[in-house]
Protein backbone atom coordinates (compact mmCIF):
# COMPACT_ATOMS: atom_id res chain seq x y z
CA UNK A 1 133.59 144.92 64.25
CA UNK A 2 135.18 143.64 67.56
CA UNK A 3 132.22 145.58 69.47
CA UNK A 4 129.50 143.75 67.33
CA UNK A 5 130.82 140.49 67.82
CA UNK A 6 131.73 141.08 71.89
CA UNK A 7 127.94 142.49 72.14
CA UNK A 8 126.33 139.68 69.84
CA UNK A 9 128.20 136.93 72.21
CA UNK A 10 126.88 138.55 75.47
CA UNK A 11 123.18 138.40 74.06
CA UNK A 12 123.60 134.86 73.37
CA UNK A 13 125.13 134.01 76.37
CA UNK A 14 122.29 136.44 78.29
CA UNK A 15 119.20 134.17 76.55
CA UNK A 16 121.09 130.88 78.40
CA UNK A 17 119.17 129.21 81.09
CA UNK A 18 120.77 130.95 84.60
CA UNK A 19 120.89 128.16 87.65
CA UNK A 20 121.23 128.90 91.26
CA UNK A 21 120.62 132.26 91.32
CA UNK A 22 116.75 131.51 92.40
CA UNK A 23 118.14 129.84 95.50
CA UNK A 24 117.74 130.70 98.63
CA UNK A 25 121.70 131.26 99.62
CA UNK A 26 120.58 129.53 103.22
CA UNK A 27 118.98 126.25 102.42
CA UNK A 28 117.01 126.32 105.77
CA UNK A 29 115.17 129.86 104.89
CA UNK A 30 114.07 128.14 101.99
CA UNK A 31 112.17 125.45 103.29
CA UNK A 32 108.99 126.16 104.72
CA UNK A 33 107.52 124.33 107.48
CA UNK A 34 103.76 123.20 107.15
CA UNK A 35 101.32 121.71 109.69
CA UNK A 36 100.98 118.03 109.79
CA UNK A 37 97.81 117.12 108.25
CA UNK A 38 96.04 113.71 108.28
CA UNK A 39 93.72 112.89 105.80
CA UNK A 40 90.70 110.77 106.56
CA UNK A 41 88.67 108.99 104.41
CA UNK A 42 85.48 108.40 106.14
CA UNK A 43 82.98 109.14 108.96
CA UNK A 44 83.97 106.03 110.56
CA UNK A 45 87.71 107.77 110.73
CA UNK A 46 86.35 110.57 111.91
CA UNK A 47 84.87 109.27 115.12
CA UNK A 48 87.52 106.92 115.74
CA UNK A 49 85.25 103.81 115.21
CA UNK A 50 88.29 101.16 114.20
CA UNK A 51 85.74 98.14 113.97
CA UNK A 52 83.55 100.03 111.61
CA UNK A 53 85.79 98.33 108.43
CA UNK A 54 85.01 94.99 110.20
CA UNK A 55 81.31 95.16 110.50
CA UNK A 56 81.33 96.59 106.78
CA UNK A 57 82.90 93.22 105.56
CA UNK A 58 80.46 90.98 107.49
CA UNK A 59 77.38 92.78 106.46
CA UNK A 60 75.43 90.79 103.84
CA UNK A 61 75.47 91.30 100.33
CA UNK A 62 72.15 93.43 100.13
CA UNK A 63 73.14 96.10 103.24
CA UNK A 64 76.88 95.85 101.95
CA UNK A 65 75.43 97.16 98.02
CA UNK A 66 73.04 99.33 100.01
CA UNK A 67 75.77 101.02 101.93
CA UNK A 68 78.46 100.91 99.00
CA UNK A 69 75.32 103.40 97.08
CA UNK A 70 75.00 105.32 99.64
CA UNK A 71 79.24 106.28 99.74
CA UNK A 72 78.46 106.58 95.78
CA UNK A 73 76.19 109.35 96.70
CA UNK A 74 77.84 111.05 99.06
CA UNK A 75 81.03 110.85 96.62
CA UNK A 76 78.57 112.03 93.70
CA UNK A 77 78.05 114.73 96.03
CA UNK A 78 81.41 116.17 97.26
CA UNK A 79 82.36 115.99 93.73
CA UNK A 80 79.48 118.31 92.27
CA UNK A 81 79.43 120.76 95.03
CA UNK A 82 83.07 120.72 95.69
CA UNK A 83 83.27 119.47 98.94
CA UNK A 84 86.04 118.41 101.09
CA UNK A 85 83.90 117.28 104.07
CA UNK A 86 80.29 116.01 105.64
CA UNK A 87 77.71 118.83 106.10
CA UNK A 88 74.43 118.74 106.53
CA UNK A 89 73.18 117.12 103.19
CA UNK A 90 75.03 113.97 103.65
CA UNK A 91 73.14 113.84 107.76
CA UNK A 92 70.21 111.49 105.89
CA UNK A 93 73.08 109.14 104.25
CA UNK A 94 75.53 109.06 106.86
CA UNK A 95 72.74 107.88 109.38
CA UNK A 96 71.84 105.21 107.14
CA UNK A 97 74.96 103.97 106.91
CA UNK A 98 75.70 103.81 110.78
CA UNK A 99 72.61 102.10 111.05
CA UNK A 100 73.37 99.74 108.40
CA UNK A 101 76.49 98.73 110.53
CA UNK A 102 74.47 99.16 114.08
CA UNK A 103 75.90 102.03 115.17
């Protein structure tokens, strides 16, 4: 009876959640190191044009919905096909838009 009850109390104590033994006994091993990356939004971003967000907000309200379509298609875009940067079926928008803000 003893041997029942000792080997019914292990299995219950065996189904328990265990902590700590997943963990990495030095903390440092642990912990890996990744490359810094910076996320850009935009073309403008991309070639470093810092007044670009300027001339967007003074553009008049006809370019500014013109241009604000043309980042809806692009976005359409990415979003269908997956994409996580410009290639060469955005070349037709982008250029628009640069020459919307005289660039």
């Amino acid at each position: 009876m003893r041997f029942i009850l000792a080997l019914t109390s292990v299995a219950l104590l065996s189904l328990g959640p265990v902590t700590g033994t997943a963990m990495p006994m030095d903390r440092k091993a642990g912990t890996a190191q990744g490359p810094v990356i910076t996320f850009v939004a935009g073309w403008w971003e991309q070639e470093n044009r810092s007044d670009a967000a300027d001339r967007y907000w003074h553009l008049n309200r006809t370019d500014r919905r013109r241009y604000d379509q043309i980042e809806a298609r692009i976005a359409h875009r990415h979003k269908r096909y997956h994409l996580d940067h410009y290639d060469r079926r955005d070349d037709r928008d982008l250029t628009e838009q640069r020459r919307l803000l005289d660039y």
